[in-house]
N, C-alpha and C. Protein backbone atom coordinates (compact mmCIF):
# COMPACT_ATOMS: atom_id res chain seq x y z
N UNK A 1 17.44 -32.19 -44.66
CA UNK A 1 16.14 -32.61 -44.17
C UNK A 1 16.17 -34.07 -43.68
N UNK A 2 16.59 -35.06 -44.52
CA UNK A 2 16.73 -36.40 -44.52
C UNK A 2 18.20 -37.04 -44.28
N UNK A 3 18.23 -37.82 -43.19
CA UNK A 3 19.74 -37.75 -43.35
C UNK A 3 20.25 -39.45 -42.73
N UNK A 4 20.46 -40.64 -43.75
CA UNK A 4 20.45 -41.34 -43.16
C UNK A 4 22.09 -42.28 -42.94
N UNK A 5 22.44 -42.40 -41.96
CA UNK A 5 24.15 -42.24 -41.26
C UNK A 5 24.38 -43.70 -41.03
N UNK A 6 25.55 -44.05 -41.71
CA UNK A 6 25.28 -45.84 -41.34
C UNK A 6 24.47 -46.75 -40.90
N UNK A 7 23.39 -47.04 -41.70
CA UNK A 7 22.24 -47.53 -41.50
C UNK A 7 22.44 -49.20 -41.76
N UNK A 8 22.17 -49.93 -40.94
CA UNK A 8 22.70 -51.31 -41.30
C UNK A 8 21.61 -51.77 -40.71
N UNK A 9 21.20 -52.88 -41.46
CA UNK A 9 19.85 -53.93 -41.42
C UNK A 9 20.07 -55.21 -41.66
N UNK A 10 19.97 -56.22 -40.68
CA UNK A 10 19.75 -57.62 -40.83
C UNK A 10 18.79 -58.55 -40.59
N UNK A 11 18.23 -59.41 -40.98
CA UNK A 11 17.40 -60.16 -40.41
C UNK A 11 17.72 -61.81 -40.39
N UNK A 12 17.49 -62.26 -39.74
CA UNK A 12 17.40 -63.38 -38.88
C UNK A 12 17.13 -64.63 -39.05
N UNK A 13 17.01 -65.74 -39.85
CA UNK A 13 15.96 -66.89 -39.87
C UNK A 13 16.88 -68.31 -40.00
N UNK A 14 16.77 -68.72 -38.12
CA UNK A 14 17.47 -69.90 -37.66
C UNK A 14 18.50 -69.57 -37.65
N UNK A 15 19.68 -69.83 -38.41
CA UNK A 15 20.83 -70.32 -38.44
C UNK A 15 21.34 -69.14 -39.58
N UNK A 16 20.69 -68.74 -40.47
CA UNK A 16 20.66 -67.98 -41.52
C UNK A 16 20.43 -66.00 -41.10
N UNK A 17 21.54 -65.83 -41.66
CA UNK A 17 21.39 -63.92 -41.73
C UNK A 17 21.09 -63.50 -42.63
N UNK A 18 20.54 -62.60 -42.97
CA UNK A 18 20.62 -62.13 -44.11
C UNK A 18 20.95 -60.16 -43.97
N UNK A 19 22.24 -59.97 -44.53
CA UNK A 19 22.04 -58.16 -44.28
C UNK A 19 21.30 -57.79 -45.85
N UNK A 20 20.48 -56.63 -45.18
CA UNK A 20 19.82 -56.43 -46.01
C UNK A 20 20.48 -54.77 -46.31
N UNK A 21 20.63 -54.22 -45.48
CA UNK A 21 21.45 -53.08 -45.55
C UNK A 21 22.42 -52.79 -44.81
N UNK A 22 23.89 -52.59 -45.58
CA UNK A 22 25.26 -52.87 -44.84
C UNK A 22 26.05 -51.52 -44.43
N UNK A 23 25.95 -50.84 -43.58
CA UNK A 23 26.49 -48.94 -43.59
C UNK A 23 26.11 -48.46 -45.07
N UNK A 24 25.04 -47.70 -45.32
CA UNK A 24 24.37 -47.13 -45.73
C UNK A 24 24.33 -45.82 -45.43
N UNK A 25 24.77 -44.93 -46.36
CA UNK A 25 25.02 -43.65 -45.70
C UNK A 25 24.22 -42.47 -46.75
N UNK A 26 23.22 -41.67 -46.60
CA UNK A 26 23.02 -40.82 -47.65
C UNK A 26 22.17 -39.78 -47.36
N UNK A 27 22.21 -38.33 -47.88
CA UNK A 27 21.33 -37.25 -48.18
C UNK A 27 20.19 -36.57 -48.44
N UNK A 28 19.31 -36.41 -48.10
CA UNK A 28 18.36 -36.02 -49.38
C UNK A 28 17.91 -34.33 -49.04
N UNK A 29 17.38 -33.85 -50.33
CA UNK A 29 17.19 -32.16 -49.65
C UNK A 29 15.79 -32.41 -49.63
N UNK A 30 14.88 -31.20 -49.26
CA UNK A 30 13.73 -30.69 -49.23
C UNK A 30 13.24 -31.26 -50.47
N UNK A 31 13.37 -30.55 -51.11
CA UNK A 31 12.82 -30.57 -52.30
C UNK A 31 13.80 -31.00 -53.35
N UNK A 32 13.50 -32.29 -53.71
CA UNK A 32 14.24 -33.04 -54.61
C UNK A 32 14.03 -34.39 -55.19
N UNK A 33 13.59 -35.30 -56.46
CA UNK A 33 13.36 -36.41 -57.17
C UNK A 33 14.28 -37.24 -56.75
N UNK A 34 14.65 -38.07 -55.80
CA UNK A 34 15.66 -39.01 -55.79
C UNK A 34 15.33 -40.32 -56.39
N UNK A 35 16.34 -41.09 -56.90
CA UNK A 35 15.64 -42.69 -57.19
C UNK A 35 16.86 -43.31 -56.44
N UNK A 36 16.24 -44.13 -56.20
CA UNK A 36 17.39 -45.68 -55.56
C UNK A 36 17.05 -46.33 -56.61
N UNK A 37 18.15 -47.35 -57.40
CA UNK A 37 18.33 -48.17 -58.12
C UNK A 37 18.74 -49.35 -58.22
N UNK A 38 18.23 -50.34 -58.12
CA UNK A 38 19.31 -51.69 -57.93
C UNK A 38 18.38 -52.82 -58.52
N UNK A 39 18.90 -54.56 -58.48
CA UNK A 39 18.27 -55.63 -59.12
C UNK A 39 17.49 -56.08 -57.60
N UNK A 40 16.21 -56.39 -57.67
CA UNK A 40 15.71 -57.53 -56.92
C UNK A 40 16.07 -57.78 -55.87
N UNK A 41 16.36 -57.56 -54.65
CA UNK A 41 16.72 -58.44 -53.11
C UNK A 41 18.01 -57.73 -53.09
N UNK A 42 18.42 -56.17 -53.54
CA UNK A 42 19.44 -55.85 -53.30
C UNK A 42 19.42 -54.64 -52.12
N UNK A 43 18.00 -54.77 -51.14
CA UNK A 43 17.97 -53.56 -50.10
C UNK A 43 17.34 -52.69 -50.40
N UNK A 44 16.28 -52.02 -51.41
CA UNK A 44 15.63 -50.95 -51.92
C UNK A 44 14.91 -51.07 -51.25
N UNK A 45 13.46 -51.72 -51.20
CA UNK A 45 12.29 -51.33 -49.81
C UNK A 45 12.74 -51.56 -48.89
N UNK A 46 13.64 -52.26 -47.87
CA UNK A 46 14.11 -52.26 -46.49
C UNK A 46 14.45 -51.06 -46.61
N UNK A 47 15.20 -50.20 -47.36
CA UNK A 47 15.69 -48.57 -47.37
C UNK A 47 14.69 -48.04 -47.11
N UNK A 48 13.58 -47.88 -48.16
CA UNK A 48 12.31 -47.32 -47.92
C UNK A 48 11.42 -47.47 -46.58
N UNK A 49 11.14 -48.76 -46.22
CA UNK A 49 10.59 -49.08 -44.82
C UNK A 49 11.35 -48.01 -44.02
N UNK A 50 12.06 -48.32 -43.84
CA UNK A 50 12.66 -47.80 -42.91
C UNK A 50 13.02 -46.56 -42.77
N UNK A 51 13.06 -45.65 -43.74
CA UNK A 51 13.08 -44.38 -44.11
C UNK A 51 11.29 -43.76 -43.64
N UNK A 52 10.45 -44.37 -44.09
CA UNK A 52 9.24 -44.26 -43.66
C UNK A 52 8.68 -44.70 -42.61
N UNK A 53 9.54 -45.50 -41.54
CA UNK A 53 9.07 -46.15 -40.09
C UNK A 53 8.48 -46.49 -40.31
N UNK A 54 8.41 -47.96 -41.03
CA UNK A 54 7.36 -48.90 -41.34
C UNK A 54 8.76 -50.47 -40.89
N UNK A 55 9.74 -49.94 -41.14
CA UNK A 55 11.07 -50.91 -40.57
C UNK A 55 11.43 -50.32 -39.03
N UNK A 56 12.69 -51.24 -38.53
CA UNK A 56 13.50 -50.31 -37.65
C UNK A 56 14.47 -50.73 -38.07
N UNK A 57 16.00 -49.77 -38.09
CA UNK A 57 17.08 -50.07 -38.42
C UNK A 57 17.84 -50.67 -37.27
N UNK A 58 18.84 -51.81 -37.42
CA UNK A 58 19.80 -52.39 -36.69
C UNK A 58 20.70 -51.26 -35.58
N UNK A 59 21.63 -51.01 -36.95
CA UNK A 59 22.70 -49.66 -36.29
C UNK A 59 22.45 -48.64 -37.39
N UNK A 60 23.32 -47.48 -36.78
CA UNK A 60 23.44 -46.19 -37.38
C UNK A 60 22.53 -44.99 -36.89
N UNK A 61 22.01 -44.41 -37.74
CA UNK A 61 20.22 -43.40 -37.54
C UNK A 61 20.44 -42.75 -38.83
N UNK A 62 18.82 -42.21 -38.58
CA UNK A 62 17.80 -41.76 -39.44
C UNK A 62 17.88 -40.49 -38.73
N UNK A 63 17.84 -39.26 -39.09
CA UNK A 63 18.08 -37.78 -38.88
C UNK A 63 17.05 -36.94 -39.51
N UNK A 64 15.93 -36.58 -38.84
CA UNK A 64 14.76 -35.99 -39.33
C UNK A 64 14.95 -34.29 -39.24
N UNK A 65 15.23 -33.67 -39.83
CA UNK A 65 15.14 -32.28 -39.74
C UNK A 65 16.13 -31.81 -38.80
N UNK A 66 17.73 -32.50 -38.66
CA UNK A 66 18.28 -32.33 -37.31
C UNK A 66 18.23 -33.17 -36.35
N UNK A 67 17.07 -33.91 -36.75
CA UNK A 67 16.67 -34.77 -35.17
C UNK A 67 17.01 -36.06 -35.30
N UNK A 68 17.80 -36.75 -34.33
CA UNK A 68 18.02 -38.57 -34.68
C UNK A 68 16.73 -38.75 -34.02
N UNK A 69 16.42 -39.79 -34.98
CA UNK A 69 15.33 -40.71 -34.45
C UNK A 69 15.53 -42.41 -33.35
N UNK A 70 16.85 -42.19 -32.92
CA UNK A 70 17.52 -43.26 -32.12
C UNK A 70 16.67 -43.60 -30.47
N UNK A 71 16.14 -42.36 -30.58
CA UNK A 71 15.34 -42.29 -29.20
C UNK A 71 13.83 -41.82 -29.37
N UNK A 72 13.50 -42.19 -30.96
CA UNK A 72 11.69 -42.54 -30.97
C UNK A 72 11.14 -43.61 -30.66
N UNK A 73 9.88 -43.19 -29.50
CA UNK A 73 8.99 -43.71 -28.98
C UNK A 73 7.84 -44.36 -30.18
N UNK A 74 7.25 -45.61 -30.23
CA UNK A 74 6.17 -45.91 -30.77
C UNK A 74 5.32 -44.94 -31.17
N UNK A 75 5.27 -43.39 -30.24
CA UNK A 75 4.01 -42.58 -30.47
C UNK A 75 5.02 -41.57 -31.61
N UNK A 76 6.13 -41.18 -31.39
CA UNK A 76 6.58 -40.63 -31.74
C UNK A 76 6.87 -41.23 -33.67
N UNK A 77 7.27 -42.02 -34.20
CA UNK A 77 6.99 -42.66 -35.49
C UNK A 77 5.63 -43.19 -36.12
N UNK A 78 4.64 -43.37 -34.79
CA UNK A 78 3.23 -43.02 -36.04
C UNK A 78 3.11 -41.52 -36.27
N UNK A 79 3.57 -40.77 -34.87
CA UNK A 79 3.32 -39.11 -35.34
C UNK A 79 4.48 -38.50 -36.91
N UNK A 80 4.97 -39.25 -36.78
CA UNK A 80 5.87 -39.20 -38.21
C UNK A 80 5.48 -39.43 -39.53
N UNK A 81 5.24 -40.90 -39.21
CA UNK A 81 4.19 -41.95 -40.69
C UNK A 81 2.86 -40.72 -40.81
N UNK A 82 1.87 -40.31 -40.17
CA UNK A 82 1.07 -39.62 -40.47
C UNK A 82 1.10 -38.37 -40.84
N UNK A 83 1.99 -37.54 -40.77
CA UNK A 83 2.31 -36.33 -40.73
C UNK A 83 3.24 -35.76 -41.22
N UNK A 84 4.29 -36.82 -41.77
CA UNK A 84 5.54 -36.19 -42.48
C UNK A 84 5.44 -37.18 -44.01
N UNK A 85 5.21 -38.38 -43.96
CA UNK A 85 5.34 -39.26 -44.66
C UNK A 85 4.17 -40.22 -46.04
N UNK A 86 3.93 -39.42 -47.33
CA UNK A 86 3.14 -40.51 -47.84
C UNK A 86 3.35 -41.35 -48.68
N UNK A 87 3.06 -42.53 -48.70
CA UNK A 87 3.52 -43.58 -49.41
C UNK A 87 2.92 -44.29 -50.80
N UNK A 88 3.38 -44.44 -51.88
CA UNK A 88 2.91 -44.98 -52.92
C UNK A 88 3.46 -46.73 -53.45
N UNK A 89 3.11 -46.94 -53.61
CA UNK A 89 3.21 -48.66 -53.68
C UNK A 89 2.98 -49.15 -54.89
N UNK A 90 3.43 -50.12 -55.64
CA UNK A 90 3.39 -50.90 -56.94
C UNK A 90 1.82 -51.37 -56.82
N UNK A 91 1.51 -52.07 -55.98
CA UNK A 91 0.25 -52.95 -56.04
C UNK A 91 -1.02 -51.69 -55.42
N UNK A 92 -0.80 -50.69 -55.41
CA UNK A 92 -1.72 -49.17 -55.17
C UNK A 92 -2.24 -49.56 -53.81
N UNK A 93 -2.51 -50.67 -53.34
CA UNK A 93 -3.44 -50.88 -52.23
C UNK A 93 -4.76 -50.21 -51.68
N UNK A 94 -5.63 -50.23 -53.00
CA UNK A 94 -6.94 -49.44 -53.23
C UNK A 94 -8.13 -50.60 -52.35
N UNK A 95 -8.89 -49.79 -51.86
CA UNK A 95 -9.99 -50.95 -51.27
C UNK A 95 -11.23 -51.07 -52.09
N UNK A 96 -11.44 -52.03 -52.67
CA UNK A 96 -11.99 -52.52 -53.63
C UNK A 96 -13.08 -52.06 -54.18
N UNK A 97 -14.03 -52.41 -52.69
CA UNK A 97 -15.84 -52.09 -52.47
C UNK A 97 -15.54 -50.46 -51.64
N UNK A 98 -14.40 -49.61 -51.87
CA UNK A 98 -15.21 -48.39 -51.40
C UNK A 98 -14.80 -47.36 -53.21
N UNK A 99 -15.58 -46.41 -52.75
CA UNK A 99 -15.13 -45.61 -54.22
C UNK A 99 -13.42 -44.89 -53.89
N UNK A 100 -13.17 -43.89 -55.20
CA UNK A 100 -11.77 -43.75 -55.58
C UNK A 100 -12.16 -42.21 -53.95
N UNK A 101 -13.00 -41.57 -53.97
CA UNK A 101 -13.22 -40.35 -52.96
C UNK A 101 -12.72 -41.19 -51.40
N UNK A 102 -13.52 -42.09 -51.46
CA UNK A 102 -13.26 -42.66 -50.23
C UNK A 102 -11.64 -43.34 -49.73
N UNK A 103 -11.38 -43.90 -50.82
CA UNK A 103 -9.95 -44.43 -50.83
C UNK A 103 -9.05 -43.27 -50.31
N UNK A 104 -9.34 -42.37 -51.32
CA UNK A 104 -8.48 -41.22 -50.85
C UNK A 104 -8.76 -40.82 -49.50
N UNK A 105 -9.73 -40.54 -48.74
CA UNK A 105 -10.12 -40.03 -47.61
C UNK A 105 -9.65 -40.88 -46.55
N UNK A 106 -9.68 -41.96 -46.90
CA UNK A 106 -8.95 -43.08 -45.64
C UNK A 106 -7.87 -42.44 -45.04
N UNK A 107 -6.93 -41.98 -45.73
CA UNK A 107 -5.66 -41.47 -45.51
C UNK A 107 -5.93 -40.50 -44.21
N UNK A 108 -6.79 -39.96 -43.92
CA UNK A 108 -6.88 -38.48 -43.09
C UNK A 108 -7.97 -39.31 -42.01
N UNK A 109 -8.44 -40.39 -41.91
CA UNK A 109 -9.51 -41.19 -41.17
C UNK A 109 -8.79 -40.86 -39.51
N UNK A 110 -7.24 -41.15 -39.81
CA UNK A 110 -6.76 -41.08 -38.66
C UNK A 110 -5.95 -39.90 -37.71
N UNK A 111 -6.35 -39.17 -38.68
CA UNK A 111 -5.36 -37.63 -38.47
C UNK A 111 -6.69 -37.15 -37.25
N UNK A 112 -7.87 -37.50 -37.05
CA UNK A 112 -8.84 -35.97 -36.38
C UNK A 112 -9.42 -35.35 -37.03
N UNK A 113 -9.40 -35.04 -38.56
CA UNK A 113 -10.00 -34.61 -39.02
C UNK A 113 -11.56 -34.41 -39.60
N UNK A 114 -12.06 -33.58 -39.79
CA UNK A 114 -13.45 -33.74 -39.47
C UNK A 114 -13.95 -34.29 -40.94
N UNK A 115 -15.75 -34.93 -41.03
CA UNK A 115 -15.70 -35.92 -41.84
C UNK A 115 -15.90 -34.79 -43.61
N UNK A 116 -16.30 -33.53 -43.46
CA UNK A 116 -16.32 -32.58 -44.35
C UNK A 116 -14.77 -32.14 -45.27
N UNK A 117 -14.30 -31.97 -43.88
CA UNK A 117 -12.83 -31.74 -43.91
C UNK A 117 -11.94 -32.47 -45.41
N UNK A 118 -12.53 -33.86 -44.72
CA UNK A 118 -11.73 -34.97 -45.16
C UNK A 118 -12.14 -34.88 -47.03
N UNK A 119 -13.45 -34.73 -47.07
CA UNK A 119 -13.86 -34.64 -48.30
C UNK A 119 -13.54 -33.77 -49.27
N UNK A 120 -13.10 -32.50 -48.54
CA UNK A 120 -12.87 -31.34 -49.64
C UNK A 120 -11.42 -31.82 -50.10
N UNK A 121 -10.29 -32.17 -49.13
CA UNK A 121 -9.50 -32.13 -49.21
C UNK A 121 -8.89 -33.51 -50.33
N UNK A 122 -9.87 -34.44 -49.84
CA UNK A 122 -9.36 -35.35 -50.79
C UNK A 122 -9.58 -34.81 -52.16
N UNK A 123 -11.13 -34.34 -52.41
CA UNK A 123 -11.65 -33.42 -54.00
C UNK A 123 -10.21 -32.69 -54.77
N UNK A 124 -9.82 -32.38 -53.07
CA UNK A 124 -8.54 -31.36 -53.84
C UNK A 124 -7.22 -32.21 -54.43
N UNK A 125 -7.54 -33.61 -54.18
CA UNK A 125 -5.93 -33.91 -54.16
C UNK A 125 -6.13 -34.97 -55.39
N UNK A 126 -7.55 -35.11 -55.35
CA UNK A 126 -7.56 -35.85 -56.79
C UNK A 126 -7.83 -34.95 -57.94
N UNK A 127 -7.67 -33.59 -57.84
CA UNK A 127 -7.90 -32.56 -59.02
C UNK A 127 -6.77 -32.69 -59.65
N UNK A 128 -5.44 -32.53 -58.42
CA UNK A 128 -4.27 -32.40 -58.73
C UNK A 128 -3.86 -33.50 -59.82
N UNK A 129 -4.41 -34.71 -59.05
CA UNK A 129 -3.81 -35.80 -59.99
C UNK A 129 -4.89 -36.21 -61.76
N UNK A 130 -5.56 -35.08 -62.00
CA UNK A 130 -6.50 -35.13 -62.62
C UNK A 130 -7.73 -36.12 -62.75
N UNK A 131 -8.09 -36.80 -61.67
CA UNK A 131 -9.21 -37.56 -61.50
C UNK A 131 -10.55 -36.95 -61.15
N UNK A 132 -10.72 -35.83 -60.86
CA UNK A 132 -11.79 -35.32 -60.56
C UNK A 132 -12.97 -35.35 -61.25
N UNK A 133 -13.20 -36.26 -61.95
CA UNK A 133 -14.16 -37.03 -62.59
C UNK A 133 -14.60 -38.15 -62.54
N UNK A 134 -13.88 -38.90 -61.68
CA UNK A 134 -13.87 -40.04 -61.44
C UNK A 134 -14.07 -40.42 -59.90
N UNK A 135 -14.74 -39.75 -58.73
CA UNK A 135 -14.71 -39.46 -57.55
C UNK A 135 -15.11 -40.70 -57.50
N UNK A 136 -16.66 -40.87 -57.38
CA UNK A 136 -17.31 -41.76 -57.73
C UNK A 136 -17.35 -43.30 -57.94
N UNK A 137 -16.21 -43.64 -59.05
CA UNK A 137 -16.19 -45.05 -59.33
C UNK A 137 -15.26 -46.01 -57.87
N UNK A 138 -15.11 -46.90 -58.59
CA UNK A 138 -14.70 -48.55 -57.65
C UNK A 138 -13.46 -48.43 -58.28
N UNK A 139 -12.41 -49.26 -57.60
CA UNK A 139 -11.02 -48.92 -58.30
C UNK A 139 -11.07 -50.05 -59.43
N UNK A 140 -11.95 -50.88 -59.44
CA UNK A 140 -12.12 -51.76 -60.74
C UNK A 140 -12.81 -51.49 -61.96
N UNK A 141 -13.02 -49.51 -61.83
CA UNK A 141 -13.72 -49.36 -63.02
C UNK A 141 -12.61 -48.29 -63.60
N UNK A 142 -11.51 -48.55 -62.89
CA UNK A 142 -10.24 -47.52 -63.57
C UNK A 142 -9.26 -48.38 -64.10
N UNK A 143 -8.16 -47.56 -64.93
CA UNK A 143 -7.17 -48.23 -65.06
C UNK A 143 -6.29 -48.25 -64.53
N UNK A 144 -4.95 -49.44 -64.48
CA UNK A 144 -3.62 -49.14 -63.94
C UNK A 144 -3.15 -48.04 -63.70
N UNK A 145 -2.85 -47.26 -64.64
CA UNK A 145 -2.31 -45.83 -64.53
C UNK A 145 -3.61 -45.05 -63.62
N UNK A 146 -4.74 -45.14 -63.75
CA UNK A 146 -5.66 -44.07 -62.46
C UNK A 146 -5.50 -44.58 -61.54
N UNK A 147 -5.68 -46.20 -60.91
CA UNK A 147 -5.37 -46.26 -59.78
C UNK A 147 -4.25 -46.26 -59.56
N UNK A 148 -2.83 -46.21 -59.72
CA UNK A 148 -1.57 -45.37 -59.40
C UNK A 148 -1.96 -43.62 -59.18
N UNK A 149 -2.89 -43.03 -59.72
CA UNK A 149 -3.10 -41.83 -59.46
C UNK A 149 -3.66 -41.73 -58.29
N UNK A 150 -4.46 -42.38 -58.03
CA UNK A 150 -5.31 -42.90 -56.96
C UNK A 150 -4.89 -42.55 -55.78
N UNK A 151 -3.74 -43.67 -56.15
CA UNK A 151 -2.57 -43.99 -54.71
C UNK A 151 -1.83 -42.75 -54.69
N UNK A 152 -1.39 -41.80 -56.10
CA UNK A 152 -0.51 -40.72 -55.51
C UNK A 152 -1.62 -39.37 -54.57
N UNK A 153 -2.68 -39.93 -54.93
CA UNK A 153 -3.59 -38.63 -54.00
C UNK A 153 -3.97 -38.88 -53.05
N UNK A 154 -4.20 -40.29 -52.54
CA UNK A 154 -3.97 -40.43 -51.01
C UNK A 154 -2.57 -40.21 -50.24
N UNK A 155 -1.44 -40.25 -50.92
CA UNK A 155 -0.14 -39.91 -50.66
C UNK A 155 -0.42 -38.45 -50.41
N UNK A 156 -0.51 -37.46 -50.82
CA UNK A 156 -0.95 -36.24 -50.70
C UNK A 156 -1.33 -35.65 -50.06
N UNK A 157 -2.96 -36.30 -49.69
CA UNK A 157 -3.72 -35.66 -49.25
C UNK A 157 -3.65 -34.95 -47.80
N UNK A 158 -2.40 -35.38 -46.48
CA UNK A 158 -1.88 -35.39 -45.55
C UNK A 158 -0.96 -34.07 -45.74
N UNK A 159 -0.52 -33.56 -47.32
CA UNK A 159 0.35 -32.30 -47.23
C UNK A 159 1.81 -33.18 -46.60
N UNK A 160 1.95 -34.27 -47.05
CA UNK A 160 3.23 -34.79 -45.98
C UNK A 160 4.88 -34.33 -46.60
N UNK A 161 5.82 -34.17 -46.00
CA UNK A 161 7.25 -33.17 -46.58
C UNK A 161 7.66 -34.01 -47.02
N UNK A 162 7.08 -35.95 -46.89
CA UNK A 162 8.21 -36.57 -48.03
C UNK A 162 7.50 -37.76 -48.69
N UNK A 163 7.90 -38.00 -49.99
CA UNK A 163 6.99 -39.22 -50.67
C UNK A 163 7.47 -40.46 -50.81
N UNK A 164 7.27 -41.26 -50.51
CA UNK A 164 8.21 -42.38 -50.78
C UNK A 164 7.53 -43.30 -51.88
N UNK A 165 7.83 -43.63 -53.11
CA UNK A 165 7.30 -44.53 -54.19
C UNK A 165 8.27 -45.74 -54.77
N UNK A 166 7.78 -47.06 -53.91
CA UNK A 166 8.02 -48.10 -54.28
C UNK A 166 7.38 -48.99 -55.59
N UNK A 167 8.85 -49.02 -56.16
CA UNK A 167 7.89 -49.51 -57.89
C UNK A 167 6.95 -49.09 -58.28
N UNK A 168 6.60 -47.44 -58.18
CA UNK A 168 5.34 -46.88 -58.11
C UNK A 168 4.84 -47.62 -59.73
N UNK A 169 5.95 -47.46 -60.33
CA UNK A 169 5.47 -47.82 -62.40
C UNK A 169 5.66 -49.13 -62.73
N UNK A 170 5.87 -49.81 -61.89
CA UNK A 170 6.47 -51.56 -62.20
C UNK A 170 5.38 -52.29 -63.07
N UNK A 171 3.53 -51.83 -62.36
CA UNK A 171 2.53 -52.86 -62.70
C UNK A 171 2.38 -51.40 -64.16
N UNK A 172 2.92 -50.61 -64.94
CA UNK A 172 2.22 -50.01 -65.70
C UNK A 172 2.76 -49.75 -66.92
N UNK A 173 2.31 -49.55 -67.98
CA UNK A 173 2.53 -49.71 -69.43
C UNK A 173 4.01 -48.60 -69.77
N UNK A 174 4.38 -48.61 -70.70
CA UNK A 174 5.85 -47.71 -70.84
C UNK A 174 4.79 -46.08 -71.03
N UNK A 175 3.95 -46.11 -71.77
CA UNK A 175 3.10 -44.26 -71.53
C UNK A 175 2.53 -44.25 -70.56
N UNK A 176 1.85 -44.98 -69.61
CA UNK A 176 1.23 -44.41 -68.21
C UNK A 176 2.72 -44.75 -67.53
N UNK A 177 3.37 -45.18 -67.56
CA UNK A 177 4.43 -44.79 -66.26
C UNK A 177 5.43 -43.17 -66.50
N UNK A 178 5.40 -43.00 -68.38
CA UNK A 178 5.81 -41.49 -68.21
C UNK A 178 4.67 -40.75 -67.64
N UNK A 179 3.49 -40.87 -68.12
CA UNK A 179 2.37 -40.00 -67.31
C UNK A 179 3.12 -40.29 -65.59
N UNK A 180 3.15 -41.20 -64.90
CA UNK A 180 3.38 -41.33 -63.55
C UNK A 180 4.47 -40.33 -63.28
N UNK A 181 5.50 -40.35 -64.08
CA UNK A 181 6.73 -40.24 -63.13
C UNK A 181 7.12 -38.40 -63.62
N UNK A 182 5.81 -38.31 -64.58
CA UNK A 182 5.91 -36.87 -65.02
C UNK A 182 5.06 -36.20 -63.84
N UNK A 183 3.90 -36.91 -62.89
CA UNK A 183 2.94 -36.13 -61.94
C UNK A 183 4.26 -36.26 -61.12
N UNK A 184 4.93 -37.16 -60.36
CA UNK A 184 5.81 -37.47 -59.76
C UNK A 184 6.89 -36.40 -59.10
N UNK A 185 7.30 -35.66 -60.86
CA UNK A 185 8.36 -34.76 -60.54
C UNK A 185 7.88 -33.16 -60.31
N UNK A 186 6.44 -33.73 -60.61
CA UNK A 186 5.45 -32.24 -60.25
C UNK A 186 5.65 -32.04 -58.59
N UNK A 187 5.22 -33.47 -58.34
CA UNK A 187 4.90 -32.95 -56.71
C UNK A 187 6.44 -33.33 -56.30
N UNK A 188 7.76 -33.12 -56.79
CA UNK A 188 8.87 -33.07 -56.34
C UNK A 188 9.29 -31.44 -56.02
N UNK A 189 8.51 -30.98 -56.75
CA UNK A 189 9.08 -29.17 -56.68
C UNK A 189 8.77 -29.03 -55.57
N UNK A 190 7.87 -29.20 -54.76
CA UNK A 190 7.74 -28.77 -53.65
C UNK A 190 7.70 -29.79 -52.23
N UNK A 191 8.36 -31.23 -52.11
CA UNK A 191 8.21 -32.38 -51.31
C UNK A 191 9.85 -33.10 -52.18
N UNK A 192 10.13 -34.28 -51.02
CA UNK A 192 11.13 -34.73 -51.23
C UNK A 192 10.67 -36.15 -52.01
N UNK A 193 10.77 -36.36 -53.04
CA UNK A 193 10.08 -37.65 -53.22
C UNK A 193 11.21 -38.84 -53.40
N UNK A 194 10.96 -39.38 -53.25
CA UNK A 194 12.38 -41.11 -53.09
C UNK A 194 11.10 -42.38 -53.72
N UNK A 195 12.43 -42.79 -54.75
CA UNK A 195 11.47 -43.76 -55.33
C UNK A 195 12.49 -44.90 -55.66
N UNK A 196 11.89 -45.99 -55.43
CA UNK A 196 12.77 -46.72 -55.55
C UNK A 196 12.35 -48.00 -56.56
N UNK A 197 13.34 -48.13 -57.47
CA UNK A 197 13.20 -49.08 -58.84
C UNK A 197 14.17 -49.82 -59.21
N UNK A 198 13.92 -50.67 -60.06
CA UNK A 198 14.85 -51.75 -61.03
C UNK A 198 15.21 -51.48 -62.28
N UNK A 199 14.45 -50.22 -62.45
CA UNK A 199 14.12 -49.78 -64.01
C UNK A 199 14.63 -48.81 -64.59
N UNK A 200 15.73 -48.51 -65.06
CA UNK A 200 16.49 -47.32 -65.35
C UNK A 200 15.61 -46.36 -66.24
């Protein structure tokens, strides 16, 4: 499904290089829990960016279902980011002043979808993550571990074939990050999820 072939990343500043990823070569199936592992500034989210077209890679490619992505167009990698790809993040990136329904619904704001649409579907994706009681509140009336749930049901809610979770458990206690990484391997049975940590 995922297939990424000497992938090499550098960046730039003055006089100074820095590689961030040096031939990088690796696998992933359909359906499968992967973790990347390493210390601090050793290439884990540049992997991720860029696995999620939120980077671009130097040399090598990225191989989507068969397909190099060496000759995607701008339209062609948001049609990707929206439709194949959802993302979970350490810092959840919840919007403050809207409720946890709405947060979730953002996600689909840009897909076309209609404004009913958007609602059932989010209902549905925070059942999954067991919040469905909590539609309602501000993300400042939850905890760490819900708004990480939060963030995994806007990840969701798109039906996307792959998850990507950066330090999804970094900001969360040692029992809400097993709660996390136990929903985690739920929605691995059926999506490719890649997560990437410091934390064995």
């Amino acid at each position: 499904m995922l297939e990424i072939k000497h992938i090499t990343k550098k960046y730039v500043t003055g006089n100074f290089t820095q590689v961030a990823l040096d031939d990088v070569s690796v696998n992933f199936r359909d359906n499968e829990f992967a973790a990347i592992l390493g210390p601090s500034g050793s290439g884990k989210t540049t992997l991720l960016n860029i696995i999620g077209g939120l980077d671009r890679y130097d040399d090598g490619d990225l191989v989507i279902n068969g397909v190099s992505t060496k000759r995607y167009k701008d339209k062609d990698w948001d049609a990707y980011r929206n439709n194949k790809i959802g993302f979970i993040f350490q810092a959840y990136n919840l919007i403050g002043h809207q409720s946890v329904l709405s947060n979730v619904e953002l996600a689909l704001t840009l897909s076309g979808v209609s404004p009913s649409e958007r609602k059932k579907r989010a209902i549905e994706a925070l059942k999954k993550v067991g919040l469905e009681e909590h539609i309602h509140k501000k993300p400042n009336q939850l905890s760490g571990g819900q708004m990480q749930r939060v963030a995994i049901a806007r990840a969701l809610i798109n039906n996307p074939d792959i998850i990507l979770a950066d330090e999804p458990t970094g900001a969360l206690d040692t029992k809400t990050s097993i709660q996390v990484m136990d929903l985690l391997e739920e929605v691995a049975k059926d999506k490719l999820v890649i997560m990437v940590t410091h934390n064995p």
